[in-house]
Protein backbone atom coordinates (compact mmCIF):
# COMPACT_ATOMS: atom_id res chain seq x y z
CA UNK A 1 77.40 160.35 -7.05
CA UNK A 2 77.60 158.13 -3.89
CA UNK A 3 77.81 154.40 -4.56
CA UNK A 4 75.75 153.92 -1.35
CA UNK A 5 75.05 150.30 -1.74
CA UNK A 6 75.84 146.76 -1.00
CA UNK A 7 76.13 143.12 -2.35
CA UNK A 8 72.34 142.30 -1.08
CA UNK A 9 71.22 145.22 -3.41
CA UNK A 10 72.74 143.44 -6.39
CA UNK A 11 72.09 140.08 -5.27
CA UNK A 12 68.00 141.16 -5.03
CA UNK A 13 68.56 143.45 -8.51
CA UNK A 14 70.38 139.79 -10.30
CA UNK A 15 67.42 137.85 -8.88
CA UNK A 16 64.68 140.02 -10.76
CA UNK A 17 66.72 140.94 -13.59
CA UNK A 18 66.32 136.41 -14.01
CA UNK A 19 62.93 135.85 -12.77
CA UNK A 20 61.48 139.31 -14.56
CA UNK A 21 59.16 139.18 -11.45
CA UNK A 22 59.33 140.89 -7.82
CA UNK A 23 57.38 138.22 -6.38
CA UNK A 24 59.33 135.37 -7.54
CA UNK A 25 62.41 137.09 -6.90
CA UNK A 26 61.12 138.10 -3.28
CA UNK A 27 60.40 134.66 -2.79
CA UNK A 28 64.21 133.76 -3.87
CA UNK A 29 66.07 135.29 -1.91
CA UNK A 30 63.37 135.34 0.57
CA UNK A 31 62.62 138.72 1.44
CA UNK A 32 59.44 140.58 1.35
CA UNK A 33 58.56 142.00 -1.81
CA UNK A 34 58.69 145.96 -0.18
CA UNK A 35 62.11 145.26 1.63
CA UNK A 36 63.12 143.68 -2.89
CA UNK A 37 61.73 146.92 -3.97
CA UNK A 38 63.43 149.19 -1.57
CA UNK A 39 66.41 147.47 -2.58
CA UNK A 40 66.46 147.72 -5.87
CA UNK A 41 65.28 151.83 -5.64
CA UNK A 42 68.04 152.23 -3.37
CA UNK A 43 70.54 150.59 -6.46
CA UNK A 44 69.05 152.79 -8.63
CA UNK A 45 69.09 155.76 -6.64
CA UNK A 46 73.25 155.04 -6.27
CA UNK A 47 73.81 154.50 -9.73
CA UNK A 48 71.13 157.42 -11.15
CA UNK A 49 70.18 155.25 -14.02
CA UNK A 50 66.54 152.98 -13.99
CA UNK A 51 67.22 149.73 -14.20
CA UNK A 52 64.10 148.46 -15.02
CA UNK A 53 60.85 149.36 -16.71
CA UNK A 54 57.93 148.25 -14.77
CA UNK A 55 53.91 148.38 -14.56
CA UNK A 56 51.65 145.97 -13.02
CA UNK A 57 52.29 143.04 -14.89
CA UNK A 58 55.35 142.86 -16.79
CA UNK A 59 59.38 143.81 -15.38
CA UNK A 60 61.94 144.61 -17.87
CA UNK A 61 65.34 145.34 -18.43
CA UNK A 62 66.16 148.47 -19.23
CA UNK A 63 69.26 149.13 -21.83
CA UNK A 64 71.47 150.22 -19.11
CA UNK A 65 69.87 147.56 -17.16
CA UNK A 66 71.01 144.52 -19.55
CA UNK A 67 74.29 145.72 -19.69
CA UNK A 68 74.65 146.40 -15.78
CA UNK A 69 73.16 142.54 -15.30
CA UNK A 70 75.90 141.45 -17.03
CA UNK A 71 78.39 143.13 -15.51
CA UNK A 72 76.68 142.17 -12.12
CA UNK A 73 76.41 138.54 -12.72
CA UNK A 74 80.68 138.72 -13.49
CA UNK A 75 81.07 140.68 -10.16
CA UNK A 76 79.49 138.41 -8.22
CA UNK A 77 81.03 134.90 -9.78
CA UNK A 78 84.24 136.81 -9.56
CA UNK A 79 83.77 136.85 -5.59
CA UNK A 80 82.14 133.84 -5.16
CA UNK A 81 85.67 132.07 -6.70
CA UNK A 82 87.92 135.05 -4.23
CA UNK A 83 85.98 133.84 -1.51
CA UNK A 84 86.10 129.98 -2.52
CA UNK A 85 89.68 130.37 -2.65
CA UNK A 86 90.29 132.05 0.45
CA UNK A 87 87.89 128.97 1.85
CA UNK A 88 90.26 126.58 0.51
CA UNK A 89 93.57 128.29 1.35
CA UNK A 90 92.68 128.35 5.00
CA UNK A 91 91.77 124.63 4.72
CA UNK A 92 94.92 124.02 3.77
CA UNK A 93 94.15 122.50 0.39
CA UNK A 94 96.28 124.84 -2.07
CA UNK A 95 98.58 128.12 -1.53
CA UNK A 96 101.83 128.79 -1.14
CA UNK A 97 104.40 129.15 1.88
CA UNK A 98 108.66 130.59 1.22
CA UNK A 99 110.86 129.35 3.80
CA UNK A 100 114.49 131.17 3.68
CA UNK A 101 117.21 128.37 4.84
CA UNK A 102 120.83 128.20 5.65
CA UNK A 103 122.04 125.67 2.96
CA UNK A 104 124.06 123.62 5.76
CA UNK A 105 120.29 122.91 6.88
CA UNK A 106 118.80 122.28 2.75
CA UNK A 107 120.57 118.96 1.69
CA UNK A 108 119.88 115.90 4.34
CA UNK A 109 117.52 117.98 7.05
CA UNK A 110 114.97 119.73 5.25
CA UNK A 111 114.04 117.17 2.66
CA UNK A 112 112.46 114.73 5.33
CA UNK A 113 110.34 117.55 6.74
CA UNK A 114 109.37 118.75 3.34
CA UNK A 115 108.34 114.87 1.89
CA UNK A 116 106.33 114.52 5.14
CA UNK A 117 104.77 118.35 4.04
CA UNK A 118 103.82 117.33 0.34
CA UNK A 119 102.42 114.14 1.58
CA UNK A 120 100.07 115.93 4.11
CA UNK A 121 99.47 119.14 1.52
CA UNK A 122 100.05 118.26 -2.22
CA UNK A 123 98.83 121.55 -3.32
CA UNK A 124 100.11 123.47 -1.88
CA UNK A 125 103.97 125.12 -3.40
CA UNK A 126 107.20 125.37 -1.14
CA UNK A 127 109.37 127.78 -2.52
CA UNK A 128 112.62 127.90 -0.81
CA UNK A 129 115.67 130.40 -0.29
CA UNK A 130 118.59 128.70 0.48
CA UNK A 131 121.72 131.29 1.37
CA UNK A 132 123.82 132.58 4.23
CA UNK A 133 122.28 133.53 7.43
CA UNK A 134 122.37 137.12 7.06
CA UNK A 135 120.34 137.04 3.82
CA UNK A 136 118.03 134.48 6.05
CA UNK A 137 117.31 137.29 8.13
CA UNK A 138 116.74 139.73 5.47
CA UNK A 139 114.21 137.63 3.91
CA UNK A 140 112.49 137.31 6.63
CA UNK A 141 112.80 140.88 8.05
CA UNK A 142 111.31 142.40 4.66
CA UNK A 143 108.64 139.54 3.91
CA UNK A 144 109.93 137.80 1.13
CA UNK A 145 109.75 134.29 3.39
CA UNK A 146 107.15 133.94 6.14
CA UNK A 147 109.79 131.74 7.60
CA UNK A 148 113.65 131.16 8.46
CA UNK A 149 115.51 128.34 9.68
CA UNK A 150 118.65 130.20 11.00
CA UNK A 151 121.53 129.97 13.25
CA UNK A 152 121.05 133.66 14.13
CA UNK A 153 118.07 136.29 14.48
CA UNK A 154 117.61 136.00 18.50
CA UNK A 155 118.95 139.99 18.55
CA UNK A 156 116.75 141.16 15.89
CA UNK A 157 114.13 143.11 17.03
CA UNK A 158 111.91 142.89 14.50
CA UNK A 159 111.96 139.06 14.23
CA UNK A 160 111.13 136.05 16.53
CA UNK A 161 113.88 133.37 17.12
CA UNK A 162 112.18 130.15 18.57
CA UNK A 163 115.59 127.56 19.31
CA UNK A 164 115.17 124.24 17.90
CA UNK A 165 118.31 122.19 18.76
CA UNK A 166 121.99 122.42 19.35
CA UNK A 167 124.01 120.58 17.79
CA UNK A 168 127.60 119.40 17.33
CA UNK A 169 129.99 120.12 14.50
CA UNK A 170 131.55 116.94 13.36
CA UNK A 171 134.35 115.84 10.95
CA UNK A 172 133.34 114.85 7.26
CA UNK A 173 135.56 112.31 6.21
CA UNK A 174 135.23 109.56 3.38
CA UNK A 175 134.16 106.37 4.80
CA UNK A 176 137.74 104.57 4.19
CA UNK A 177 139.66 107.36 5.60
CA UNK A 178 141.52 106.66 8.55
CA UNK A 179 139.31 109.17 10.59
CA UNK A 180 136.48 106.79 9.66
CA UNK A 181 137.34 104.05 12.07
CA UNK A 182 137.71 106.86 15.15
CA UNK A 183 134.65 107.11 17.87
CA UNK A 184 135.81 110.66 18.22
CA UNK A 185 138.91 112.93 17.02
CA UNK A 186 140.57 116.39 18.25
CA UNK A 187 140.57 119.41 16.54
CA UNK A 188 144.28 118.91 16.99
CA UNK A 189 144.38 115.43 14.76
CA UNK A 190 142.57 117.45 12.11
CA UNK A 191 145.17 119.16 11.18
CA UNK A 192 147.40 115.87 10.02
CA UNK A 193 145.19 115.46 7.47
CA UNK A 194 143.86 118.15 4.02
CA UNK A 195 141.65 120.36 6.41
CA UNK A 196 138.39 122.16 4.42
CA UNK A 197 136.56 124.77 5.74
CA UNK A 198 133.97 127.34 5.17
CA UNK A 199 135.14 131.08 4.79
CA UNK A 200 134.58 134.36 6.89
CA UNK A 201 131.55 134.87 5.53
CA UNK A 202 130.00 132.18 6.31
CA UNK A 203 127.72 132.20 9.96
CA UNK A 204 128.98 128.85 10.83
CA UNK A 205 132.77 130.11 9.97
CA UNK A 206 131.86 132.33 13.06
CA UNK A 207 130.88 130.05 15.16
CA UNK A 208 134.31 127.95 15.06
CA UNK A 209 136.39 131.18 14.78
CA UNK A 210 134.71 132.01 18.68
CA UNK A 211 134.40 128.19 20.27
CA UNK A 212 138.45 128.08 18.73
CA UNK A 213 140.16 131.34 19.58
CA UNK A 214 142.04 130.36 22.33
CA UNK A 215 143.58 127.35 20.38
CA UNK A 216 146.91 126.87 18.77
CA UNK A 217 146.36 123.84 17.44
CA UNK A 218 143.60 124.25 15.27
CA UNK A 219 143.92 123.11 11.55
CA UNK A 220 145.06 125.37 9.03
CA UNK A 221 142.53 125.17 5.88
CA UNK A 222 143.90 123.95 2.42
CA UNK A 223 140.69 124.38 0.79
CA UNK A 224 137.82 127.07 1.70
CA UNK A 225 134.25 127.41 0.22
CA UNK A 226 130.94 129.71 0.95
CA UNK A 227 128.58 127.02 1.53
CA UNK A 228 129.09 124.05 3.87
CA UNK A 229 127.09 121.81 1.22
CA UNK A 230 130.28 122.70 -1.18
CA UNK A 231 132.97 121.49 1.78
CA UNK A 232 130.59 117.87 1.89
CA UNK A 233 130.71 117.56 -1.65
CA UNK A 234 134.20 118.43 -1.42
CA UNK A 235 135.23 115.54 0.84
CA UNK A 236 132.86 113.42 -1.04
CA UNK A 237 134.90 113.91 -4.32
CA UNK A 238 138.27 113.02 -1.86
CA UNK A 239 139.90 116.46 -1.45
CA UNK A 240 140.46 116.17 2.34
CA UNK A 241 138.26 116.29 5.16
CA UNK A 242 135.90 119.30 7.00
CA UNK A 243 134.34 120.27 10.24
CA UNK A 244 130.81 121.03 9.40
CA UNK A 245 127.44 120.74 11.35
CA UNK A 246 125.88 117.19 12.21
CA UNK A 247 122.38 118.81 10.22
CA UNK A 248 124.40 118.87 7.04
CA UNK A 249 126.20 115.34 7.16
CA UNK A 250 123.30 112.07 6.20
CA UNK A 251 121.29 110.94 9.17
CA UNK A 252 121.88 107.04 7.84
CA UNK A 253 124.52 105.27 6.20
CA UNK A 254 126.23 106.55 3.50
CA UNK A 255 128.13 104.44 0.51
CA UNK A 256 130.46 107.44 0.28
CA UNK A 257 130.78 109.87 3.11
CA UNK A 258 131.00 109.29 7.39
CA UNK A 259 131.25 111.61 10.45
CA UNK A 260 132.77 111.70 13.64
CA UNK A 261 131.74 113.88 16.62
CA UNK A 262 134.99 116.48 17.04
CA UNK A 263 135.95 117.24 20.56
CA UNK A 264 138.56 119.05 22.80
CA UNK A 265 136.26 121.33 22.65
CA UNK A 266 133.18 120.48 21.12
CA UNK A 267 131.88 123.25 19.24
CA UNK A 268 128.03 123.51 18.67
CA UNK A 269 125.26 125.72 17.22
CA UNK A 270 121.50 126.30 17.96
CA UNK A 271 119.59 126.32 14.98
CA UNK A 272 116.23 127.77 15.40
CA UNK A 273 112.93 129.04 13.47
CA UNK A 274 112.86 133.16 12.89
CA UNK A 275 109.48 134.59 11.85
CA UNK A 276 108.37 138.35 12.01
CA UNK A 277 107.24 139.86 15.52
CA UNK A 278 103.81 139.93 16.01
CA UNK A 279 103.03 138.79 12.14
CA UNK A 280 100.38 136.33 12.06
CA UNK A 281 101.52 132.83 9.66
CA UNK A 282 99.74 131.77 6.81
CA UNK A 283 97.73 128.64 7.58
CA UNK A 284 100.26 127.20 4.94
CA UNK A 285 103.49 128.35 7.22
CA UNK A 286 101.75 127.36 10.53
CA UNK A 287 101.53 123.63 9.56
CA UNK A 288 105.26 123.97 8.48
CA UNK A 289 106.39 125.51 11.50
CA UNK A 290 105.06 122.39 13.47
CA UNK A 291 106.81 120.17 11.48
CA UNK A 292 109.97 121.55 11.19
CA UNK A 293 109.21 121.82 14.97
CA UNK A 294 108.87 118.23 15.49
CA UNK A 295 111.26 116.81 13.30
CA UNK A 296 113.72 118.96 14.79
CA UNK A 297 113.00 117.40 18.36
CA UNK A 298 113.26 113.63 17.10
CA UNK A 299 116.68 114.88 15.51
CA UNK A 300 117.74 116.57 18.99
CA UNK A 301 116.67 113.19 20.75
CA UNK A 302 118.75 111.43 18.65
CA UNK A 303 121.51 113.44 19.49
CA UNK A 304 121.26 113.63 23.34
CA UNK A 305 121.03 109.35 22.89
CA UNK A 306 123.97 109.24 21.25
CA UNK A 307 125.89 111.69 23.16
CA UNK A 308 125.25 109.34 26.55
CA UNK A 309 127.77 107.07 24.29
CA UNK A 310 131.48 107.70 25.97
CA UNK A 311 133.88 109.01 23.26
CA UNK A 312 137.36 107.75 22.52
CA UNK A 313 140.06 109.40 20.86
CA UNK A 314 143.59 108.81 19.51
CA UNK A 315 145.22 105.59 19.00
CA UNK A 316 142.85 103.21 20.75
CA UNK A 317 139.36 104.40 18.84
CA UNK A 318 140.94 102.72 15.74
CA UNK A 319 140.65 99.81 16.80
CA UNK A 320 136.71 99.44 16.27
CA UNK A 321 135.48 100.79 12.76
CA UNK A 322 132.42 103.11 12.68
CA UNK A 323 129.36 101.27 11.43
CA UNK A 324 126.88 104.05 10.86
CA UNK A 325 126.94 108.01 10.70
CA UNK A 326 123.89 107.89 12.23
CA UNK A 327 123.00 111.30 14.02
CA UNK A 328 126.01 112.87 15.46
């Protein structure tokens, strides 16, 4: 049997099945009463039942008719609500978007861009992935986040890697450590001190094993972690101090914690946004993307201000104590 018809034919077999007339119905939906009655032939014809009993005067339901009409009537409120959805997804006004993170990017970044996101879209839910950059990627890669915000992905081929900012690894120190009064400190001084640090596994372990290779002098690690949210609370609870990125330190004063720009060499990383090649975003992710965008580029113009700041080092920086761990 071919099911050779459409949603008009049950929208003009609904409207007589209520009205129990072909005129009023015609008049409805407002077709001509031949173009109604070819319509509901041609339902008939696809489903091989009658659907109504008919003479000049009076149009009933047949058995199979009643039943059909009911099941017709749920069809179509079924799709109206699919369709009603869909409307209000693409306006933005409930859904849901997964962004896969790095957790050096989760703790101080991220939750400014996501209050801003709430505000703007209170419907709709964030789910986030926080873990190491490789399992970023993979995420991404197999569709289990529509977004990343990664250190790495720009030689994927399957995945787009749009830069966001560079930025500097600083020193996490408590704020009445003596590093705490410095405007800037070697990787060299570092190692006078309980030095933390992430392990191998870690992407941004990588990153200071390659900027540092040629050193000597580089601190030897007392304490190591997975996650550079671990080392912060780490030299929060007073076990030493830890080179980890400026994203992952608080961009205003802290009771507790301060950072200082490491240099000799300064060693940076680009963070970017990693989506799938040629995938289209979700309305949801779009308006995401744009602000992780553009809070991104007030944190990278923070950054370039304060770098245009000349750095001291050694002896003589301690003689002025650090007010703020603003942006490093």
């Amino acid at each position: 049997m071919s099911m050779n018809f459409d949603l008009g034919d049950l929208r003009a077999f609904i409207a007589v099945a209520e009205l129990a007339s072909f005129r009023a119905a015609a008049e409805t939906i407002h077709l001509s009463q031949p173009a109604l009655s070819r319509r509901i032939e041609k339902l008939e014809d696809a489903l091989g039942v009658r659907l109504f009993d008919r003479d000049t005067r009076n149009v009933e339901l047949t058995a199979v008719g009643r039943d059909f009409a009911r099941k017709a009537r749920t069809l179509l409120d079924d799709l109206e609500d699919i369709l009603l959805g869909v409307r209000d997804v693409a306006a933005n006004r409930w859904g849901q978007v997964t962004l896969a993170c790095i957790p050096s990017t989760a703790h101080y970044f991220l939750p400014s861009v996501l209050r801003q996101y709430h505000r703007r879209f209170p419907r709709i839910r964030v789910r986030v992935i926080d873990e190491s950059a490789n399992e970023v990627l993979s995420a991404v890669a197999h569709g289990e986040a529509e977004l990343g915000l990664n250190i790495t992905g720009s030689d994927e081929p399957t995945l787009e890697f749009e830069p966001l900012l560079t930025e500097a690894f600083v020193v996490a120190c408590p704020r009445d450590h003596p590093l705490a009064r410095h405007d800037a400190v070697t990787w060299a001084e570092l190692g006078r001190y309980d030095f933390m640090t992430v392990d191998k596994a870690s992407g941004n372990r990588l990153v200071m094993d390659l900027a540092l290779a040629s050193k000597r002098d580089r601190p030897q690690a007392c304490f190591e972690t997975r996650h550079v949210s671990t080392l912060v609370a780490f030299v929060e609870a007073g076990l030493g101090v830890a080179a980890v990125p400026g994203l992952s330190m608080p961009r205003t004063r802290h009771a507790a914690l301060a950072s200082v720009p490491i240099v000799e060499p300064e060693v940076t990383r680009t963070v970017g946004l990693i989506k799938r090649r040629g995938r289209s975003l979700s309305p949801a992710a779009e308006h995401l993307y744009a602000m992780l965008r553009a809070v991104a580029g007030d944190v990278a113009r923070s950054e370039m201000r304060s770098r245009r700041v000349p750095a001291k080092t050694g002896k003589a920086s301690r003689t002025r104590a650090r007010q703020t761990t603003d942006a490093p």
